[in-house]
PDB file of N, CA and C in Angstrom:
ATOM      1  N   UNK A   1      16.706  33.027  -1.985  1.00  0.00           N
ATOM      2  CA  UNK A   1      15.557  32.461  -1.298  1.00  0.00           C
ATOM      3  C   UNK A   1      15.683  32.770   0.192  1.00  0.00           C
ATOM      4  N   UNK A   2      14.241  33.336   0.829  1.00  0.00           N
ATOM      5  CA  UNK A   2      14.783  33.464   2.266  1.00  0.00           C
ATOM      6  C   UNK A   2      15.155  32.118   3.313  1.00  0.00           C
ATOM      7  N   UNK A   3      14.711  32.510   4.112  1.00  0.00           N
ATOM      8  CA  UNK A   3      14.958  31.544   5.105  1.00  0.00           C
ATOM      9  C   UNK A   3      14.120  30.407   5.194  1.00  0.00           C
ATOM     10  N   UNK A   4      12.574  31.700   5.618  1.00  0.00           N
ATOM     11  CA  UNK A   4      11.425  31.313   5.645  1.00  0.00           C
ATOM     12  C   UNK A   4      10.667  30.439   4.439  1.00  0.00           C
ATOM     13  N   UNK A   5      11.155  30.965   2.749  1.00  0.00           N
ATOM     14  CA  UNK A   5      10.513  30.697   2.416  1.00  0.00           C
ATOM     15  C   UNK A   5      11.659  29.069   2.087  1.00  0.00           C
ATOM     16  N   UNK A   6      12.643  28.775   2.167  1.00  0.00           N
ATOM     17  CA  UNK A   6      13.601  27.240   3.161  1.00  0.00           C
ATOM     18  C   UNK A   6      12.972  26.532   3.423  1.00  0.00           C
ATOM     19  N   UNK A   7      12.197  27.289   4.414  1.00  0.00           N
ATOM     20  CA  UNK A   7      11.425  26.332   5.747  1.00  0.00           C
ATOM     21  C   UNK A   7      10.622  25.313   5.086  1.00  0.00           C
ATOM     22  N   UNK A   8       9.711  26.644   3.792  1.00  0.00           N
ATOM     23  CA  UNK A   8       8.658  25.911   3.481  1.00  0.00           C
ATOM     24  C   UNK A   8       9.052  25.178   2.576  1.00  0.00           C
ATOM     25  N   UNK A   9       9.876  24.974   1.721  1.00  0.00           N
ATOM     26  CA  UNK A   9      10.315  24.123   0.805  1.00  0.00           C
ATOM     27  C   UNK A   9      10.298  22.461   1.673  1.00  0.00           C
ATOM     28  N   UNK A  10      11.435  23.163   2.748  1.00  0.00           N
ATOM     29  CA  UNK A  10      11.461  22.066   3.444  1.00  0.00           C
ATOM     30  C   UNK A  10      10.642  20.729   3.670  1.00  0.00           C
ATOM     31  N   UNK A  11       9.310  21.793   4.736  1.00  0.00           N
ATOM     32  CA  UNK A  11       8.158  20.807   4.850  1.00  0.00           C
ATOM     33  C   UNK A  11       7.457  20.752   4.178  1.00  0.00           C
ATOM     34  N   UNK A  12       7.521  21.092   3.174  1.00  0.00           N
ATOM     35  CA  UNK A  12       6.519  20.504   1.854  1.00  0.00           C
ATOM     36  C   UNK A  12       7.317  19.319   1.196  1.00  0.00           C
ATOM     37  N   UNK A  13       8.520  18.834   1.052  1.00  0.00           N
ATOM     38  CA  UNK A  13       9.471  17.763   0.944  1.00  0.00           C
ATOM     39  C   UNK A  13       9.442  16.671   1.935  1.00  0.00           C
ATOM     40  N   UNK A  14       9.215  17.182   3.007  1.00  0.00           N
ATOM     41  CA  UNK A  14       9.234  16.639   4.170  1.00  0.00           C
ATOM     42  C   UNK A  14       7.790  16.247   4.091  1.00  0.00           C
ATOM     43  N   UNK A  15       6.763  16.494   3.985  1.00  0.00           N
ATOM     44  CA  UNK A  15       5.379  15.984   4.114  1.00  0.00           C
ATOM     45  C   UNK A  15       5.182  14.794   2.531  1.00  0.00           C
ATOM     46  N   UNK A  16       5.966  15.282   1.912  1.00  0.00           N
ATOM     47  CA  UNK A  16       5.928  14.378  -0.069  1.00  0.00           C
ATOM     48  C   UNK A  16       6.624  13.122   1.199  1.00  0.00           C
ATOM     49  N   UNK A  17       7.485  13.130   1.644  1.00  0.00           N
ATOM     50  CA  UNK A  17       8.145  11.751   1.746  1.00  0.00           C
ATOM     51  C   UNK A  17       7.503  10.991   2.739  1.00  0.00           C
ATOM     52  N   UNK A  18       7.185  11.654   4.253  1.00  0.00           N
ATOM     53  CA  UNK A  18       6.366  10.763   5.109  1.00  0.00           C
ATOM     54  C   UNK A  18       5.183  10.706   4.313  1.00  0.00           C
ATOM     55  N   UNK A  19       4.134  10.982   3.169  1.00  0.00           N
ATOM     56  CA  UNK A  19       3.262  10.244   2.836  1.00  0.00           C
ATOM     57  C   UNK A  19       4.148   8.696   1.520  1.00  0.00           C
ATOM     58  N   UNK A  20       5.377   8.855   1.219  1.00  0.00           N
ATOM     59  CA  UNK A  20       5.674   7.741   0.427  1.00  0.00           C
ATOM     60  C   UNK A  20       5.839   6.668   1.545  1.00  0.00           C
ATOM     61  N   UNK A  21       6.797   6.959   2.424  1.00  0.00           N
ATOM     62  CA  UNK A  21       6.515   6.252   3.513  1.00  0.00           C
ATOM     63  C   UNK A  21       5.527   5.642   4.073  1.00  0.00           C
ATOM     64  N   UNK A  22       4.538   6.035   4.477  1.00  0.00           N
ATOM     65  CA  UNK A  22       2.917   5.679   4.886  1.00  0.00           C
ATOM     66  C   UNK A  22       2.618   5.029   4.031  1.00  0.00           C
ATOM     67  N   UNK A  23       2.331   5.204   2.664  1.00  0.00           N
ATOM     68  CA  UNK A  23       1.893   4.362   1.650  1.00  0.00           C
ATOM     69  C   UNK A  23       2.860   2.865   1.703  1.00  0.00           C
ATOM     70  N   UNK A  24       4.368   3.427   1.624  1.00  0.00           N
ATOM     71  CA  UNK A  24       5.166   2.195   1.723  1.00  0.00           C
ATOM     72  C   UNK A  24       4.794   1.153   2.796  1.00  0.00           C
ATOM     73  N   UNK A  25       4.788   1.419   3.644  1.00  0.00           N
ATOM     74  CA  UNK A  25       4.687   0.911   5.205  1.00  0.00           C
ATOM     75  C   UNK A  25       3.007   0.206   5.366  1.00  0.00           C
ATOM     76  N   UNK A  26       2.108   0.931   4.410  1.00  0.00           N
ATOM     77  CA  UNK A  26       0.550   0.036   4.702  1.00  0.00           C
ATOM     78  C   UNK A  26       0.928  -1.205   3.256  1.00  0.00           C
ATOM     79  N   UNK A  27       1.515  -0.828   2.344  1.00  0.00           N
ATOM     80  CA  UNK A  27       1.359  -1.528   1.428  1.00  0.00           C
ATOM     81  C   UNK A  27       2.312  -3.077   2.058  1.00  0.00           C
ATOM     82  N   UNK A  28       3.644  -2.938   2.965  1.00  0.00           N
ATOM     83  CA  UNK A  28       4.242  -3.832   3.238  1.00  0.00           C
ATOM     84  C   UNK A  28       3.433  -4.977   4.412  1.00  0.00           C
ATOM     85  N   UNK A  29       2.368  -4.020   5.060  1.00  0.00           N
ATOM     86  CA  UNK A  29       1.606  -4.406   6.157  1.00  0.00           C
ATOM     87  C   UNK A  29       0.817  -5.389   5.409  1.00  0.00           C
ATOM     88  N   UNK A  30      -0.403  -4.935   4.192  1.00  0.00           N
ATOM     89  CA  UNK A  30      -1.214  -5.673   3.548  1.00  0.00           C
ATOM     90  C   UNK A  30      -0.739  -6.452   2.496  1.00  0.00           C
ATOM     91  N   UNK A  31       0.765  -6.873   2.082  1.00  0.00           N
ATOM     92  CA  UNK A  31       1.039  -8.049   1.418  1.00  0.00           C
ATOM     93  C   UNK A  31       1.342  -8.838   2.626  1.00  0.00           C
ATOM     94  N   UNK A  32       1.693  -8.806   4.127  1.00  0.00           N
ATOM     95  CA  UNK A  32       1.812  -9.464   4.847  1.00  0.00           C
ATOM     96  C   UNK A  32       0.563 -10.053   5.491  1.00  0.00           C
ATOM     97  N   UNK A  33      -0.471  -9.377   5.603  1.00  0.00           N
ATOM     98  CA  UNK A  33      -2.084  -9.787   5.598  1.00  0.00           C
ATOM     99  C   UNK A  33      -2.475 -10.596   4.460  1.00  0.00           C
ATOM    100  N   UNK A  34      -1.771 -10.399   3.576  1.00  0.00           N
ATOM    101  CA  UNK A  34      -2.388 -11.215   2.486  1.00  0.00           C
ATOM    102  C   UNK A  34      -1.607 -12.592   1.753  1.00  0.00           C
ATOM    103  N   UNK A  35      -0.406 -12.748   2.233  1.00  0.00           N
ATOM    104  CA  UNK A  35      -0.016 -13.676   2.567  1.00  0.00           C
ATOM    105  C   UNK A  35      -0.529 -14.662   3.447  1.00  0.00           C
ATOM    106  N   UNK A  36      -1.173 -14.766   4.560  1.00  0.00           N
ATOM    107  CA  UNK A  36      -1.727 -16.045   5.294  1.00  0.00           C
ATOM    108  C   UNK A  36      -2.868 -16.232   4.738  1.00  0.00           C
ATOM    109  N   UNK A  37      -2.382 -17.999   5.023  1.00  0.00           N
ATOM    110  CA  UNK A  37      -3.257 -18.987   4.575  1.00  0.00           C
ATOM    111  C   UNK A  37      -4.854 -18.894   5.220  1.00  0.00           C
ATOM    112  N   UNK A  38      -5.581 -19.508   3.908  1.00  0.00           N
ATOM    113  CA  UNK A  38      -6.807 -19.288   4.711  1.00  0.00           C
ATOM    114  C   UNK A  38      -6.990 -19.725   5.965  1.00  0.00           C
ATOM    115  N   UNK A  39      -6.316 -21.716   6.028  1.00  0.00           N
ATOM    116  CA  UNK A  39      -6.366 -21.692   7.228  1.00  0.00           C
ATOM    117  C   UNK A  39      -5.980 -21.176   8.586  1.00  0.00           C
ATOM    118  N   UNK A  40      -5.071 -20.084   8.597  1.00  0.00           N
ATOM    119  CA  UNK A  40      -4.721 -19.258   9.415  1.00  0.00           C
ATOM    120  C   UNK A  40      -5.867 -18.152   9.914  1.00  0.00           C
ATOM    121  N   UNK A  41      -6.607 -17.917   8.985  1.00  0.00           N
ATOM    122  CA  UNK A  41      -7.364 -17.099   8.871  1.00  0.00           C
ATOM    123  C   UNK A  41      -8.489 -17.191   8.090  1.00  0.00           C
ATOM    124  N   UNK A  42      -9.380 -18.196   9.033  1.00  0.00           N
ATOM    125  CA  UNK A  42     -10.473 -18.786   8.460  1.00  0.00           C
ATOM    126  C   UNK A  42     -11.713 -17.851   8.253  1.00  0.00           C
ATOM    127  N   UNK A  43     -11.838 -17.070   8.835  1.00  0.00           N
ATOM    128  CA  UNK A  43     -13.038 -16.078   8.831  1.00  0.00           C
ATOM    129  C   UNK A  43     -12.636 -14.588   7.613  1.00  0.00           C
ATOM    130  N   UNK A  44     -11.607 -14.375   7.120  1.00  0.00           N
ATOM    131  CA  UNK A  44     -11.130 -14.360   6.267  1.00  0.00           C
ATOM    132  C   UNK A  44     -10.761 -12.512   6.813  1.00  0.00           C
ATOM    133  N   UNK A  45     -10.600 -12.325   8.042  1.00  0.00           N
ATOM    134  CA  UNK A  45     -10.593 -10.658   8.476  1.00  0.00           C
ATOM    135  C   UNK A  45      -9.264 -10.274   8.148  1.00  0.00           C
ATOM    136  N   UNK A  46      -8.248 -11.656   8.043  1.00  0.00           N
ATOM    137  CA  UNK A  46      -6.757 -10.391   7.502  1.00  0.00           C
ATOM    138  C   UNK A  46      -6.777 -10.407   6.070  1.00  0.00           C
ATOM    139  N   UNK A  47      -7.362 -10.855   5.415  1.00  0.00           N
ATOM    140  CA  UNK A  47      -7.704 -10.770   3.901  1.00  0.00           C
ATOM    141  C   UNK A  47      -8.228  -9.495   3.705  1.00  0.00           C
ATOM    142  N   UNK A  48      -9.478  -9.517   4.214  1.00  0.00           N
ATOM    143  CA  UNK A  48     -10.315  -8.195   3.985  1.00  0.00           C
ATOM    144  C   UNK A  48      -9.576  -6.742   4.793  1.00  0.00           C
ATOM    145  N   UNK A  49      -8.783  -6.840   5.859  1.00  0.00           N
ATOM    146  CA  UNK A  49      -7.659  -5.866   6.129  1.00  0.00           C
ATOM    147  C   UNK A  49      -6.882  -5.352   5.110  1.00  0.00           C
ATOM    148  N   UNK A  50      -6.540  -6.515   4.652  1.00  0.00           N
ATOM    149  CA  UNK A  50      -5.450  -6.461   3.727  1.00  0.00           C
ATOM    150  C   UNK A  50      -6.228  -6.061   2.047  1.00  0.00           C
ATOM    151  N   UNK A  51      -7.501  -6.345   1.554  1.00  0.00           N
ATOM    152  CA  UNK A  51      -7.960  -5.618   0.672  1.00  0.00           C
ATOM    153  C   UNK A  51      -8.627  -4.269   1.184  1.00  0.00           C
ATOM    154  N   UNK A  52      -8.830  -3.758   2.220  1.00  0.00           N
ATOM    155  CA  UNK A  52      -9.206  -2.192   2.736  1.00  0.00           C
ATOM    156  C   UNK A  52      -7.653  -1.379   2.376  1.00  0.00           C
ATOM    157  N   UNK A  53      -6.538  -2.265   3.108  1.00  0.00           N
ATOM    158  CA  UNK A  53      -5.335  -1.476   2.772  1.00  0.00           C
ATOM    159  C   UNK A  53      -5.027  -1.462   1.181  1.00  0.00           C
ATOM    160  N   UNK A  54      -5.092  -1.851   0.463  1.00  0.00           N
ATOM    161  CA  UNK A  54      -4.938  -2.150  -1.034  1.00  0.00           C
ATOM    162  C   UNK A  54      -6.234  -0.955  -1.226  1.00  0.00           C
ATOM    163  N   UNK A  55      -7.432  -0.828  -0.942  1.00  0.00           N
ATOM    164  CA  UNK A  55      -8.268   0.013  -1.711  1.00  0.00           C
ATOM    165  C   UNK A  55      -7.687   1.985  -1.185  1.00  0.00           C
ATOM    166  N   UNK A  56      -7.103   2.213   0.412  1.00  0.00           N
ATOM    167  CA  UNK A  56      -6.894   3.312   0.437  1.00  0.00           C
ATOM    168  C   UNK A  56      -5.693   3.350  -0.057  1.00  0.00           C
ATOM    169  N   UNK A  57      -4.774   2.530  -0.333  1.00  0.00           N
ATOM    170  CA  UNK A  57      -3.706   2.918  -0.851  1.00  0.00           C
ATOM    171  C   UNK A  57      -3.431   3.384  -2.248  1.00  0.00           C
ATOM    172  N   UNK A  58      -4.654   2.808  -2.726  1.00  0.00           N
ATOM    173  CA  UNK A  58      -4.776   3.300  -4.585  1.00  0.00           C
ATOM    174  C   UNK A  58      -5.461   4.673  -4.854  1.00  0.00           C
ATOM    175  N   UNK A  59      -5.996   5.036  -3.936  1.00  0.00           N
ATOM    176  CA  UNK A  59      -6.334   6.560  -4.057  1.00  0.00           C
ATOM    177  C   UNK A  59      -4.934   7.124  -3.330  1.00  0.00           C
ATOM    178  N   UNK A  60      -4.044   6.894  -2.101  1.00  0.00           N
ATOM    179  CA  UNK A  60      -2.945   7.496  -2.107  1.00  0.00           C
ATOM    180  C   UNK A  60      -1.727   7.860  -2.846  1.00  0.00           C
ATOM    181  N   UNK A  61      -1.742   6.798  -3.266  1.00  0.00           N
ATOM    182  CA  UNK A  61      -0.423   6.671  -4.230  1.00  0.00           C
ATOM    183  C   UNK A  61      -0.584   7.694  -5.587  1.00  0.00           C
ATOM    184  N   UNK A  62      -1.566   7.878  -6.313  1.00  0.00           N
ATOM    185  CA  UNK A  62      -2.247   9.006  -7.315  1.00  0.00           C
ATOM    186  C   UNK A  62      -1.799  10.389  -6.511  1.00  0.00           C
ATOM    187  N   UNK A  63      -1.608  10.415  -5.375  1.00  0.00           N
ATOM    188  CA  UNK A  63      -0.673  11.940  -4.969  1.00  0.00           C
ATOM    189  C   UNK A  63       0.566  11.984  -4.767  1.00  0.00           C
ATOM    190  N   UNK A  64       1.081  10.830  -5.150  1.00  0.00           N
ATOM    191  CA  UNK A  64       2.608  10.960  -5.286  1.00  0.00           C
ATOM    192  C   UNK A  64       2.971  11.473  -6.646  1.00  0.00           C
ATOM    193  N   UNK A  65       4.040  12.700  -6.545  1.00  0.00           N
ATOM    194  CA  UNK A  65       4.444  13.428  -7.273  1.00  0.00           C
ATOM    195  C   UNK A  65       5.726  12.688  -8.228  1.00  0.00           C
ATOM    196  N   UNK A  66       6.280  12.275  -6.994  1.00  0.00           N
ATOM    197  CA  UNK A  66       7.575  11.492  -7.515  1.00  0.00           C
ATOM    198  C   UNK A  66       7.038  10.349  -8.583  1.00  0.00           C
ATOM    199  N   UNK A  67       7.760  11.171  -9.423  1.00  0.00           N
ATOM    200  CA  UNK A  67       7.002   9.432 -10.995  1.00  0.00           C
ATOM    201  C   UNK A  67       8.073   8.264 -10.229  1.00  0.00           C
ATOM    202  N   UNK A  68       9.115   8.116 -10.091  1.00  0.00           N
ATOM    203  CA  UNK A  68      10.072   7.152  -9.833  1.00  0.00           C
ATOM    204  C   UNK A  68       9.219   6.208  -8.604  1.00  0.00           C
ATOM    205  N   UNK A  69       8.915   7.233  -7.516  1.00  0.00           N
ATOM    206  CA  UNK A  69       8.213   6.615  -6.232  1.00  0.00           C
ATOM    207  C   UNK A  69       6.962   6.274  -6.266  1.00  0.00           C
ATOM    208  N   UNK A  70       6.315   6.982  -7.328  1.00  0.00           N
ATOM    209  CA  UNK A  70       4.827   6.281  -8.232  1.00  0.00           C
ATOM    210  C   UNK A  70       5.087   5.103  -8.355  1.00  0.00           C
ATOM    211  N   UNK A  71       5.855   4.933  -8.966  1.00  0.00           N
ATOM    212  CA  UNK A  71       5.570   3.293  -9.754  1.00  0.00           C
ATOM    213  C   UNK A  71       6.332   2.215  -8.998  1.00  0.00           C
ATOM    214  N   UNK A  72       6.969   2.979  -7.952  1.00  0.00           N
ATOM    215  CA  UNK A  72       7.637   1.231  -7.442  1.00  0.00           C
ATOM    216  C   UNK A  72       6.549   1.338  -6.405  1.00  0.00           C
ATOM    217  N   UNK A  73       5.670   2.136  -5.889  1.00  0.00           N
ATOM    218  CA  UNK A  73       4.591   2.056  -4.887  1.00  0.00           C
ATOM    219  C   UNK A  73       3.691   1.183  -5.925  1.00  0.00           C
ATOM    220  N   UNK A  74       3.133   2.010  -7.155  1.00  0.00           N
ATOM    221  CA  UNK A  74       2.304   0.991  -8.100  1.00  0.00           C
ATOM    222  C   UNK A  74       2.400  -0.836  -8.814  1.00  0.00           C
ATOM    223  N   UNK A  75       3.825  -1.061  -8.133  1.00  0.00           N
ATOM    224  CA  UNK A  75       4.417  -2.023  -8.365  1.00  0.00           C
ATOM    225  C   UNK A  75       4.100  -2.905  -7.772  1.00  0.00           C
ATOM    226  N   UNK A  76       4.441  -2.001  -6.136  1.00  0.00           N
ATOM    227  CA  UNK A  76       3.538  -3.059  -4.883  1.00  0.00           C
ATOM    228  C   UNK A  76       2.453  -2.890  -4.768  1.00  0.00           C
ATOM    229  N   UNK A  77       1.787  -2.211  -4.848  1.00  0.00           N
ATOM    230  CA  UNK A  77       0.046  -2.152  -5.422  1.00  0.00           C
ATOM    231  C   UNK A  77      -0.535  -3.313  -6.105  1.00  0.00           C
ATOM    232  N   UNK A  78       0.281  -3.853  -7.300  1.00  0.00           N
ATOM    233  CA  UNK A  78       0.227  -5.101  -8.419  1.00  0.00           C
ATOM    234  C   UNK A  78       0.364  -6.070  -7.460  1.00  0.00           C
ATOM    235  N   UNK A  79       1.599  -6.336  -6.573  1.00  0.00           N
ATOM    236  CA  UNK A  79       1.795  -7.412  -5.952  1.00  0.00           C
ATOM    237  C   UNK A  79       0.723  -7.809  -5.264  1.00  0.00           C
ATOM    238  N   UNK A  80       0.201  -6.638  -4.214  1.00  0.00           N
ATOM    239  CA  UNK A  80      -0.492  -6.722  -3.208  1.00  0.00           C
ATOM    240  C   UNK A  80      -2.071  -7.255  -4.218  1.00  0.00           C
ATOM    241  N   UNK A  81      -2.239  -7.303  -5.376  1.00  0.00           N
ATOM    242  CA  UNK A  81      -3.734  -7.133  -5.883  1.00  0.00           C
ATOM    243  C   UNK A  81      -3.651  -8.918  -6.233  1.00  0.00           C
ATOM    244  N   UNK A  82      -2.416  -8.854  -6.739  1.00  0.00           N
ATOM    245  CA  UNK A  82      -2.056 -10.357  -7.132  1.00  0.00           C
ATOM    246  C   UNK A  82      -2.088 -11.536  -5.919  1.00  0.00           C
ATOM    247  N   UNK A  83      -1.938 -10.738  -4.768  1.00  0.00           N
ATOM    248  CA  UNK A  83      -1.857 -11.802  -3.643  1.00  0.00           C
ATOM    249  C   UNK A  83      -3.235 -11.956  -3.144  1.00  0.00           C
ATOM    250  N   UNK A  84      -3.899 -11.017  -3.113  1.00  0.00           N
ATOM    251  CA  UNK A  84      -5.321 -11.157  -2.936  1.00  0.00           C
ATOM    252  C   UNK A  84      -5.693 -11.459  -3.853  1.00  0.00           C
ATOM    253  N   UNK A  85      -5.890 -11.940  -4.981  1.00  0.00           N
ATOM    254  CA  UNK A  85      -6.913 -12.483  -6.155  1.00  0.00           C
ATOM    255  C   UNK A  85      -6.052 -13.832  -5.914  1.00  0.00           C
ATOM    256  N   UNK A  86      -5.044 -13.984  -5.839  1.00  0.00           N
ATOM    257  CA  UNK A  86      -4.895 -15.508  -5.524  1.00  0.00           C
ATOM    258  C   UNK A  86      -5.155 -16.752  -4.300  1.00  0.00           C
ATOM    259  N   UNK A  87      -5.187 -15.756  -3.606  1.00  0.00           N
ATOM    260  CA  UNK A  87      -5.606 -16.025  -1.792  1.00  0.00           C
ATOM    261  C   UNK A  87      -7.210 -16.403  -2.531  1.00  0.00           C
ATOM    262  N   UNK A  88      -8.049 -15.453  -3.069  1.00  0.00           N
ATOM    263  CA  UNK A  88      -9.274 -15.763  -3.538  1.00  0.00           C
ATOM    264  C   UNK A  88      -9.393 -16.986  -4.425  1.00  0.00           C
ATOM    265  N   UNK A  89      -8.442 -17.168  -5.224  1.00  0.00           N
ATOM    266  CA  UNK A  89      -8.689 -18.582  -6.365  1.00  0.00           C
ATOM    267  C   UNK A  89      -8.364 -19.462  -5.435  1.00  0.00           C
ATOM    268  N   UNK A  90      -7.476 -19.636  -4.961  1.00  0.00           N
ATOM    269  CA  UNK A  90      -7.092 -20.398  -3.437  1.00  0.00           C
ATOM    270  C   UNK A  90      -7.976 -21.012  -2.936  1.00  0.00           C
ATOM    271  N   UNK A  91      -9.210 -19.862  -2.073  1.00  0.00           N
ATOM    272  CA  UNK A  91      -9.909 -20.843  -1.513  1.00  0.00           C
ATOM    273  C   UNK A  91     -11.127 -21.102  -2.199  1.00  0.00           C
ATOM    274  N   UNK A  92     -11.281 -20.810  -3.342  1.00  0.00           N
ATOM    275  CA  UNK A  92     -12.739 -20.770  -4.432  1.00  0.00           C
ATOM    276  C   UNK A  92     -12.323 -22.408  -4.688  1.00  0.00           C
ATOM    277  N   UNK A  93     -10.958 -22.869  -4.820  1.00  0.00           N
ATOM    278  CA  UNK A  93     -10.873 -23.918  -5.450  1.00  0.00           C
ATOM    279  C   UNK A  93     -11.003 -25.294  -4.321  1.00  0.00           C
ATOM    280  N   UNK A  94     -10.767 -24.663  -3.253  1.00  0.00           N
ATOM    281  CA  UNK A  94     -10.744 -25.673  -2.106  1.00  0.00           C
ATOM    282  C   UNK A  94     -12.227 -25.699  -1.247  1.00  0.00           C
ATOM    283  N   UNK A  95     -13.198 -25.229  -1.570  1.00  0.00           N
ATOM    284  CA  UNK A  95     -14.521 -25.429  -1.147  1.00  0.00           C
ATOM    285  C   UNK A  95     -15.054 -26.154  -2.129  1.00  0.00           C
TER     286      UNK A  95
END
């Protein structure tokens, strides 16, 4: 293999992982958005942050190659869907 064609292996490895990363890193952002209480967040904008990050992250994660890094991203995907549908029964039940 040359050098060049190294390189490209390289950053094509190198671009697979900073997007697992990115995905990792919004998904840790929007279970932390979706964790506070309504009353923290009465107008409900880190909720809906936090379901925008949950909706681009489910079209991202479908380009991860890595099956292993698929599914623990799809894992927190579950979490993150679970914390928002409960944040929602949450306050459905308290109005």
């Amino acid at each position: 293999m040359t050098a060049t064609a190294q390189l490209s292996k390289l950053a094509e490895l190198r671009a697979k992982t900073d997007l697992v990363s990115i995905i990792d890193n919004a998904l840790e952002v929007g279970l932390l958005l979706a964790a506070n209480e309504p009353d923290v967040d009465p107008a409900g904008v880190l909720h809906r942050r936090a379901a925008d990050i949950y909706a681009d992250t489910v079209i991202l994660v479908e380009k991860v190659e890595d099956v292993r890094e698929r599914r623990r991203l799809e894992e927190k995907l579950r979490q993150l869907r679970h914390a928002l549908d409960s944040q929602v029964r949450a306050a459905g039940s308290s109005a």
